[in-house]
N, C-alpha and C. Protein backbone atom coordinates (compact mmCIF):
# COMPACT_ATOMS: atom_id res chain seq x y z
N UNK A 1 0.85 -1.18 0.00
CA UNK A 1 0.00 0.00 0.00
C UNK A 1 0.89 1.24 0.00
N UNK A 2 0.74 2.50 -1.00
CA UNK A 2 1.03 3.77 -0.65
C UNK A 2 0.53 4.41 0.18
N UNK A 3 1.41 4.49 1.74
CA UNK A 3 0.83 5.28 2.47
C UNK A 3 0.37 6.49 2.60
N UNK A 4 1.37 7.24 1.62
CA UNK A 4 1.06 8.76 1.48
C UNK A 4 -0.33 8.72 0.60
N UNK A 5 -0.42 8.43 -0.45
CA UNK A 5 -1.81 8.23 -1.30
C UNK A 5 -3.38 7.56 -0.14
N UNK A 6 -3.12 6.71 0.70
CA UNK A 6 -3.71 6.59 1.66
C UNK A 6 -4.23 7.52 2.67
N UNK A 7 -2.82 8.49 3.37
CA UNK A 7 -2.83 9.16 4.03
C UNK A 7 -3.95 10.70 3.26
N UNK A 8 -3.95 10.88 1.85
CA UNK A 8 -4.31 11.60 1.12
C UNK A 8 -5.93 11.48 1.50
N UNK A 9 -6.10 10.26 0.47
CA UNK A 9 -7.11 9.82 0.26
C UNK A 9 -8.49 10.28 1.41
N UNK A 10 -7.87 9.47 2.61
CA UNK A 10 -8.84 9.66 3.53
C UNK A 10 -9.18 11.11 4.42
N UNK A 11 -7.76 12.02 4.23
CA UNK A 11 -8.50 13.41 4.57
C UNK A 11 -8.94 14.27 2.91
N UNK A 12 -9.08 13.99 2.23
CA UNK A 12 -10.11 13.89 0.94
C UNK A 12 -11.49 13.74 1.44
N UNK A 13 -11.51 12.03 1.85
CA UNK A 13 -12.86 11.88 1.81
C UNK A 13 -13.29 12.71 3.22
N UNK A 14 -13.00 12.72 4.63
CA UNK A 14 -13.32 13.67 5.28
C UNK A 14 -13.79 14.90 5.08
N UNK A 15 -13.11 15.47 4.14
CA UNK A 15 -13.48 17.13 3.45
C UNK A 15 -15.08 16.62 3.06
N UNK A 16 -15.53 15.77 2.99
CA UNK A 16 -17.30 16.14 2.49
C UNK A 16 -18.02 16.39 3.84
N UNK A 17 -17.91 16.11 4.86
CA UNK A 17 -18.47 16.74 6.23
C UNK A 17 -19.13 18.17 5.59
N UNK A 18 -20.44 17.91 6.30
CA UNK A 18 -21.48 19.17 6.85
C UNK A 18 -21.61 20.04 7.61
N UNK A 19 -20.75 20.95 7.89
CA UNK A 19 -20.63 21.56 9.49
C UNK A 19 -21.78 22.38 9.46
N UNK A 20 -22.29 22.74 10.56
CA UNK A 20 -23.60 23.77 10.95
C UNK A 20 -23.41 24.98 9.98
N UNK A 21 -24.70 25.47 9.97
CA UNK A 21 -24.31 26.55 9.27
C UNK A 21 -23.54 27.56 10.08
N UNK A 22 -22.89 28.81 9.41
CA UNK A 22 -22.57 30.09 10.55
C UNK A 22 -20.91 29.51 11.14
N UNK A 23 -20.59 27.98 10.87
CA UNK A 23 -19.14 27.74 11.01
C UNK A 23 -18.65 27.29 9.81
N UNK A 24 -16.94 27.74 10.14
CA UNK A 24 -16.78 27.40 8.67
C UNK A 24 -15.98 26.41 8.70
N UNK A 25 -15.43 26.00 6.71
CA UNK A 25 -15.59 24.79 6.32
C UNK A 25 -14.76 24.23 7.26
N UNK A 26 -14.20 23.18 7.24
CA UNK A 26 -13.72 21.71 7.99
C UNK A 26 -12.54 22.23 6.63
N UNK A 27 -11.01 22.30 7.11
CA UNK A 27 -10.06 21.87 6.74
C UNK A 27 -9.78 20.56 7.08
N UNK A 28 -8.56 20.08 5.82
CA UNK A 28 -7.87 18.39 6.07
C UNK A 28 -6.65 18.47 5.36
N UNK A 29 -6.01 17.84 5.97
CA UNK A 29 -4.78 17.34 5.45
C UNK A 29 -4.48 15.82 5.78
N UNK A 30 -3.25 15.31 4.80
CA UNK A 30 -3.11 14.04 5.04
C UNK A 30 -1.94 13.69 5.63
N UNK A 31 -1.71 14.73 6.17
CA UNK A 31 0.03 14.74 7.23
C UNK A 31 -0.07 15.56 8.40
N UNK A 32 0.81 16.12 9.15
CA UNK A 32 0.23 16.45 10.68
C UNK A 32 1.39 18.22 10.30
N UNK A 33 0.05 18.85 10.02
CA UNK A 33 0.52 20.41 9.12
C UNK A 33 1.13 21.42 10.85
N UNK A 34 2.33 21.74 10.08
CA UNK A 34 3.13 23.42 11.29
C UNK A 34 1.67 24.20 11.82
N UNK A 35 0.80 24.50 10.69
CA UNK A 35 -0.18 25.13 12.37
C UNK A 35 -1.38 24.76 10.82
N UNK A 36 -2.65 25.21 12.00
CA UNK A 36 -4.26 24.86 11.41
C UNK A 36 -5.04 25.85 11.06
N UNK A 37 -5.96 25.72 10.38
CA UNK A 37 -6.81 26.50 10.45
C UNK A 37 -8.25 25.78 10.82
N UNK A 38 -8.94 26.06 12.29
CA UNK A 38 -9.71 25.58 12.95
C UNK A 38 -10.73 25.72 12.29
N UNK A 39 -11.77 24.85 12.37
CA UNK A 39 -11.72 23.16 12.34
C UNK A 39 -10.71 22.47 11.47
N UNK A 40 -9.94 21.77 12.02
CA UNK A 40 -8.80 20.79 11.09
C UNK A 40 -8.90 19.65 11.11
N UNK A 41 -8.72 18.74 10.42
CA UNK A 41 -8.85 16.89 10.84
C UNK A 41 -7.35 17.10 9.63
N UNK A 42 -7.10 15.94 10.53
CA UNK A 42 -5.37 15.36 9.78
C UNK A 42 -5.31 14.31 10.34
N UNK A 43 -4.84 13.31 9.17
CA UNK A 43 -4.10 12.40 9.65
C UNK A 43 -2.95 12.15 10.08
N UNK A 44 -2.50 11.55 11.02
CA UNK A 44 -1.40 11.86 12.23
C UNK A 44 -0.26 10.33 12.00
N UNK A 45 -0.08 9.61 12.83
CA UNK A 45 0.94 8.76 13.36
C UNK A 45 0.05 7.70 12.22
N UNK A 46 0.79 6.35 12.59
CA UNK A 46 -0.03 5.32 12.24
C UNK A 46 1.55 3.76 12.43
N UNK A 47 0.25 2.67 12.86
CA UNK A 47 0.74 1.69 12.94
C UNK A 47 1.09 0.82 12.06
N UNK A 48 1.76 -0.03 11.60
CA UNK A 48 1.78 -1.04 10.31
C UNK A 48 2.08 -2.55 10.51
N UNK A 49 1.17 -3.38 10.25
CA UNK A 49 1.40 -4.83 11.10
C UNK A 49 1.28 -5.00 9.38
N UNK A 50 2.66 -6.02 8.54
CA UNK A 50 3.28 -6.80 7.85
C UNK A 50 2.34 -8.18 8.22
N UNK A 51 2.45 -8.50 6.71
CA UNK A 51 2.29 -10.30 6.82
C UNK A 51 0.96 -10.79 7.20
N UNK A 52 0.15 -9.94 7.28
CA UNK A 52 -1.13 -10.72 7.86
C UNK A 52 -2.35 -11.79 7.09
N UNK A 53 -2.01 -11.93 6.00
CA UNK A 53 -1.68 -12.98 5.30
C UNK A 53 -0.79 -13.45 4.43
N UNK A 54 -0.40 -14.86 4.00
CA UNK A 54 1.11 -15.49 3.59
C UNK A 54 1.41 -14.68 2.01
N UNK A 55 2.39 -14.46 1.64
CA UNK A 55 2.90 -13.79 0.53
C UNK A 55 2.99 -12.51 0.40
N UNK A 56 2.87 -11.71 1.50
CA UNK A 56 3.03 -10.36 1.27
C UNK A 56 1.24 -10.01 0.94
N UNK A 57 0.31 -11.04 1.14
CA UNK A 57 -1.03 -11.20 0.64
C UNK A 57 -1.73 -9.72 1.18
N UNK A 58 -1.72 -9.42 2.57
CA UNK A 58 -2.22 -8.32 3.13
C UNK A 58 -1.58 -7.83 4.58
N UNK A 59 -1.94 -6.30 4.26
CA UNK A 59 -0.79 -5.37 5.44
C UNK A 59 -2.12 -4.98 6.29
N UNK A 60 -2.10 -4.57 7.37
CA UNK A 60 -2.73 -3.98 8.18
C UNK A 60 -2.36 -2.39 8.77
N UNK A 61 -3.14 -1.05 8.44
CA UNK A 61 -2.67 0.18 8.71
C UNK A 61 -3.71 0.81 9.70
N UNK A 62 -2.96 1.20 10.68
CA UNK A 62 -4.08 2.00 11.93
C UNK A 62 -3.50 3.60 12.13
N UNK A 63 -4.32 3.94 11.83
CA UNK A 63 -3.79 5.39 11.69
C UNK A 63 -4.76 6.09 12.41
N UNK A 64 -3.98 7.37 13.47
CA UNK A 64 -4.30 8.21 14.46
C UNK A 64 -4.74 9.15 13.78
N UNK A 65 -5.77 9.62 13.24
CA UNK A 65 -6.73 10.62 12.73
C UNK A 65 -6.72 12.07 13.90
N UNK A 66 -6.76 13.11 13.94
CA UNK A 66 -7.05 14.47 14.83
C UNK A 66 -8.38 15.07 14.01
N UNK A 67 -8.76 15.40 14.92
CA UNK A 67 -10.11 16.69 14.75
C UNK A 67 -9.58 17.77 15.59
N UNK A 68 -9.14 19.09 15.55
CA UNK A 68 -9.13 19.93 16.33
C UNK A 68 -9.99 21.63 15.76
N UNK A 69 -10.76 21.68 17.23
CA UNK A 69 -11.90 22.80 16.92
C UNK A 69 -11.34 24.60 17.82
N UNK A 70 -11.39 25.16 17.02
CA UNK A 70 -10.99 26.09 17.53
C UNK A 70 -11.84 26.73 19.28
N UNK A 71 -11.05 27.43 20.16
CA UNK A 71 -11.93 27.94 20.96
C UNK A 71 -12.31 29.04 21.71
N UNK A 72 -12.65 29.43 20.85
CA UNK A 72 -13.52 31.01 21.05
C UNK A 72 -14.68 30.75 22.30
N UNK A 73 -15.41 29.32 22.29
CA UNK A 73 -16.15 29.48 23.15
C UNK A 73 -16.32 27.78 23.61
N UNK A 74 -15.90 27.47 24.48
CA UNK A 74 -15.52 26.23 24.80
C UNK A 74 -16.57 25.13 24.60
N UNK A 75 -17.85 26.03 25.11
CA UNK A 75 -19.23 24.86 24.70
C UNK A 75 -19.56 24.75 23.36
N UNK A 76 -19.63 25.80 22.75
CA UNK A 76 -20.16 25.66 21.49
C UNK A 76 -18.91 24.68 20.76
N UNK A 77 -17.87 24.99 21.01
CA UNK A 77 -16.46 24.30 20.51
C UNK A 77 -16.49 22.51 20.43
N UNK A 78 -17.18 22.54 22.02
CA UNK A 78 -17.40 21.00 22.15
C UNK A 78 -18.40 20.33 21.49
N UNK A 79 -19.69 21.13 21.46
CA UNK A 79 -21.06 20.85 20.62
C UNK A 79 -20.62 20.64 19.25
N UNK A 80 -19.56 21.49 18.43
CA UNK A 80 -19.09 21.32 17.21
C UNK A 80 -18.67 19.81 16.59
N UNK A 81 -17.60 20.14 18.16
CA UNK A 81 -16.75 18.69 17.66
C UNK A 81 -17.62 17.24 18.48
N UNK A 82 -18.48 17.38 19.06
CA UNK A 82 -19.80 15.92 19.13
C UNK A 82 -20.06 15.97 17.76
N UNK A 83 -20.35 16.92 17.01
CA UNK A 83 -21.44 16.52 15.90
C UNK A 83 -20.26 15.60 15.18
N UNK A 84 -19.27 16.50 15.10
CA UNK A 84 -18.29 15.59 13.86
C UNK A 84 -17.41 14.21 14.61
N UNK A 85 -18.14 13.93 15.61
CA UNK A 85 -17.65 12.38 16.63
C UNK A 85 -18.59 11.60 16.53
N UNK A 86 -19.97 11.90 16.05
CA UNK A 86 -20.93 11.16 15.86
C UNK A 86 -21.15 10.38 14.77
N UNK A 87 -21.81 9.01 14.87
CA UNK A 87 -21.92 7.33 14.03
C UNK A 87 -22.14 8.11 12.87
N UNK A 88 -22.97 9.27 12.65
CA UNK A 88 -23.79 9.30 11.76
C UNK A 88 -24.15 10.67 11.69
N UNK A 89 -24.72 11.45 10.56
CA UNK A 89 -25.32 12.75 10.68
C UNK A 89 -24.09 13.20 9.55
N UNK A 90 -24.65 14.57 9.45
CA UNK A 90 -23.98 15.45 7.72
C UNK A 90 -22.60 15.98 8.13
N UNK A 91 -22.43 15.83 9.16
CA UNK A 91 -21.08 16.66 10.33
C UNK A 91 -20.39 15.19 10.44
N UNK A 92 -20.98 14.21 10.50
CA UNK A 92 -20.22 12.63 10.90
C UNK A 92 -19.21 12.55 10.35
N UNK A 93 -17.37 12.78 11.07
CA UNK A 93 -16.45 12.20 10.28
C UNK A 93 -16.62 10.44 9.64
N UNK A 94 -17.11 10.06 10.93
CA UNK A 94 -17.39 8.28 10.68
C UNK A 94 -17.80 8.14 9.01
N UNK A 95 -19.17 8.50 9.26
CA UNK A 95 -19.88 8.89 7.97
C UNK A 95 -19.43 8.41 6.66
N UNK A 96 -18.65 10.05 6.71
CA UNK A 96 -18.12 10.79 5.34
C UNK A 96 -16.58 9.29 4.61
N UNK A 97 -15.95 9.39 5.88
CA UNK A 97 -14.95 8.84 5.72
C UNK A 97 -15.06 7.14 5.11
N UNK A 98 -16.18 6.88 5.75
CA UNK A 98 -16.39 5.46 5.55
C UNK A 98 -17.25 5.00 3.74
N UNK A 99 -17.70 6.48 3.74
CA UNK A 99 -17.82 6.60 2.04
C UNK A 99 -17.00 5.74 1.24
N UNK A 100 -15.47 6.02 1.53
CA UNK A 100 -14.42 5.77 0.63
C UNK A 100 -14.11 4.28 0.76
N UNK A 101 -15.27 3.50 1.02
CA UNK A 101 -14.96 2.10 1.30
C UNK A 101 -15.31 1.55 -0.09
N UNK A 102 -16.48 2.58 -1.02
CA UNK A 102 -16.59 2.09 -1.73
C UNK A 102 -17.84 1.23 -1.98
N UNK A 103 -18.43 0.74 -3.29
CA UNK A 103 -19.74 -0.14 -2.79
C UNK A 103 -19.40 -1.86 -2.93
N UNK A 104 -19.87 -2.28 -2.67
CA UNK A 104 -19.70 -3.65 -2.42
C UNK A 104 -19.30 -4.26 -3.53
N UNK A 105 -17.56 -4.97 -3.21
CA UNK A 105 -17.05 -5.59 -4.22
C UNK A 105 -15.87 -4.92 -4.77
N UNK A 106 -16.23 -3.32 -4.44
CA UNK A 106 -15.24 -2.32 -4.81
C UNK A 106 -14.39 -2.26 -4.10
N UNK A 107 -12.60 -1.94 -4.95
CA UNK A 107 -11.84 -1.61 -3.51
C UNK A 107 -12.04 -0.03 -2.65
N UNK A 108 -11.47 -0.06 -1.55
CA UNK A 108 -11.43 1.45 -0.73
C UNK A 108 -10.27 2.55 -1.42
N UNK A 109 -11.13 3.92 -0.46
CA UNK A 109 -10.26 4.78 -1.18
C UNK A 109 -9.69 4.73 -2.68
N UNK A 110 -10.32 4.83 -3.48
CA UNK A 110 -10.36 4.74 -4.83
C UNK A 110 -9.69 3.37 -5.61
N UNK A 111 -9.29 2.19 -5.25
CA UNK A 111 -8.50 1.51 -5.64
C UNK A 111 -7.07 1.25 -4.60
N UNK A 112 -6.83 2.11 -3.39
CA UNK A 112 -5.90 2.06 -3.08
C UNK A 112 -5.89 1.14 -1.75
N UNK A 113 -6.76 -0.08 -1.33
CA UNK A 113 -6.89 -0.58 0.01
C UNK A 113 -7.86 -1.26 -0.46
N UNK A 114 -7.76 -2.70 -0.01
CA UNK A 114 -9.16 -3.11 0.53
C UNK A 114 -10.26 -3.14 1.41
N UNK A 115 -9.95 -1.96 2.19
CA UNK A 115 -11.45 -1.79 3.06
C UNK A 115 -11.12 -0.78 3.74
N UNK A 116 -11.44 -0.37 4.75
CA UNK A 116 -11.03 0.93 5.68
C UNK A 116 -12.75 0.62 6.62
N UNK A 117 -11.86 1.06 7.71
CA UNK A 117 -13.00 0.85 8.99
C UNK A 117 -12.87 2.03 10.14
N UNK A 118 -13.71 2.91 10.31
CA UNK A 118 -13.20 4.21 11.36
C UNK A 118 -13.86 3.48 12.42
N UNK A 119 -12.85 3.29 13.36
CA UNK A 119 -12.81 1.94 15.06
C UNK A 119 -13.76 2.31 15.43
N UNK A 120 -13.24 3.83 16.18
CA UNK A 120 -13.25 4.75 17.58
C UNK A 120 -12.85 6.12 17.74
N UNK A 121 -13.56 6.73 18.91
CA UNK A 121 -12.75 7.65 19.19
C UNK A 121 -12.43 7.74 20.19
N UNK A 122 -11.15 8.75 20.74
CA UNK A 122 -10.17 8.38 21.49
C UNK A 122 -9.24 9.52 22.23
N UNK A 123 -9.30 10.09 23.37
CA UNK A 123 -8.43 11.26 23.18
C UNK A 123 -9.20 12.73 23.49
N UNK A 124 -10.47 12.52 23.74
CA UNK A 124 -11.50 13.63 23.78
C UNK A 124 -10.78 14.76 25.32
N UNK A 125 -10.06 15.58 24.28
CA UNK A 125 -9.28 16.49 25.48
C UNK A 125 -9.07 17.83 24.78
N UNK A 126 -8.59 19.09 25.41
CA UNK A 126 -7.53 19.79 24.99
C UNK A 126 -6.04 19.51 24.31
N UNK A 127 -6.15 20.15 23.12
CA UNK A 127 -4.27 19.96 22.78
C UNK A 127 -3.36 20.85 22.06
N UNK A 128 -2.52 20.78 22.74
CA UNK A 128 -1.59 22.16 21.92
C UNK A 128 -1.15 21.72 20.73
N UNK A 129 -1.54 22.56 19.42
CA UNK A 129 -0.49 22.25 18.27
C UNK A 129 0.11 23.80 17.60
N UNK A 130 1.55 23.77 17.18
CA UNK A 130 2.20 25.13 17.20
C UNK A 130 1.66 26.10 18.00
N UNK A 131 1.51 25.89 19.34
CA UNK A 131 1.68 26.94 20.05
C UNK A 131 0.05 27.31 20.44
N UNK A 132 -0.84 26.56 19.70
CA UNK A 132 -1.95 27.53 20.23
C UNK A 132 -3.06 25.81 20.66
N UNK A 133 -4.33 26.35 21.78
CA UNK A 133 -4.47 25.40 22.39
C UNK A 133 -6.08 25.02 21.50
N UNK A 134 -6.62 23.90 21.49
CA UNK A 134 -7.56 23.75 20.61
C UNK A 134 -8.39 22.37 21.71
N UNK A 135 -9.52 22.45 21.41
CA UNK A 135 -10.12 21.39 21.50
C UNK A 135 -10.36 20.36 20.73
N UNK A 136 -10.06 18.91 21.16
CA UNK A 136 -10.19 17.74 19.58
C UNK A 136 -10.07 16.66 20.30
N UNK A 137 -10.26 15.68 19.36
CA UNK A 137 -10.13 14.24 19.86
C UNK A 137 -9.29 13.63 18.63
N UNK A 138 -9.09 12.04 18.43
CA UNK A 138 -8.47 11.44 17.99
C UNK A 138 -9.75 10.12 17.39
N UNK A 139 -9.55 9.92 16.03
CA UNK A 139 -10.26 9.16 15.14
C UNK A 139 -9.22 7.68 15.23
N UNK A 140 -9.78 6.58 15.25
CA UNK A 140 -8.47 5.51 14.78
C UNK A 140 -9.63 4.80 13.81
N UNK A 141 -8.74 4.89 12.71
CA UNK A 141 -8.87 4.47 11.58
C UNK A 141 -7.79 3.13 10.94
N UNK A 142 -8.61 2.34 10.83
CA UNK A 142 -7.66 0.46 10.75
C UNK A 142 -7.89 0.35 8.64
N UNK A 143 -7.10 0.46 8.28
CA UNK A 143 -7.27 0.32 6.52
C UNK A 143 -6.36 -1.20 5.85
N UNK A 144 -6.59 -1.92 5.21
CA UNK A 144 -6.45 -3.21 4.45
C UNK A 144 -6.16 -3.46 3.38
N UNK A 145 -4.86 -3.66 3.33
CA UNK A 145 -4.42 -3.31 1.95
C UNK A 145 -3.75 -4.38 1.27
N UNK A 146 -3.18 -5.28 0.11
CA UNK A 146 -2.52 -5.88 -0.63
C UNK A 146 -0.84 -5.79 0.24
N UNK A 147 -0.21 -6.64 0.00
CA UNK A 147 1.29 -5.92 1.52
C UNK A 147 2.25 -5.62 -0.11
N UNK A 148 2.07 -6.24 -1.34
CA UNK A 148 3.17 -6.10 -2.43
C UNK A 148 3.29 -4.68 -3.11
N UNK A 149 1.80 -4.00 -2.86
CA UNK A 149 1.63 -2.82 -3.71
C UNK A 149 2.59 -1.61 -3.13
């Protein structure tokens, strides 16, 4: 699997999120960017378990997803980022992201994985990134891929 094309892919498909009206759009990136522009989701760290079936057959990728919401006003900040933590709804990262699975039979993320599954979330705190403090949580996202490609 190309991780970077992976890493792409899925803050792509994130960018279709619905945010309320009166806030604005949902930035993404597919790497962990010098500073944000609030609301941000990026994909962050990620794990890689080799071999998980014989021949290089299939890799396993878990990757640490961020949401961070700006905070001007701490409740509304948190109300923001529930909507986009939720199973389901036009704000649902789960949602949007799980789009890119594709329809049945198809591979994920355009050809680049065989499946993608958003776990959990994880991390529901304050966090500093370049210097300034944000509210967010952490997405883990498990993706399935061919191990030769």
């Amino acid at each position: 699997m190309q991780i970077s094309a992976i890493r792409e892919a899925i803050a792509t498909a994130a960018r279709a999120v619905v945010l309320p009206d009166g806030t604005k759009k949902l930035t993404c990136s597919g790497y962990v960017p010098d500073a944000i522009t609030a609301p941000h989701f990026f994909v962050a760290e990620y794990e890689q378990d080799f071999d998980k079936a014989m021949g290089r057959g299939l890799d396993e990728l878990k990757f640490t997803s961020r949401v961070l919401v700006g905070r001007a006003d701490d409740k509304s900040a948190q109300r923001l980022l529930d909507s986009m933590l939720s199973g389901s709804g036009p704000a649902s990262l789960k949602q949007v992201i799980e789009v890119a699975r594709g329809a049945p039979g198809e591979y994920a993320l355009g050809g680049l994985a065989h499946d993608l599954h958003v776990m959990r979330v994880q991390g529901y705190r304050w966090y500093e990134h370049a210097g300034s403090t944000y509210v967010g949580a952490e997405l883990m996202i498990r993706v399935l891929g061919k191990g030769d490609a």
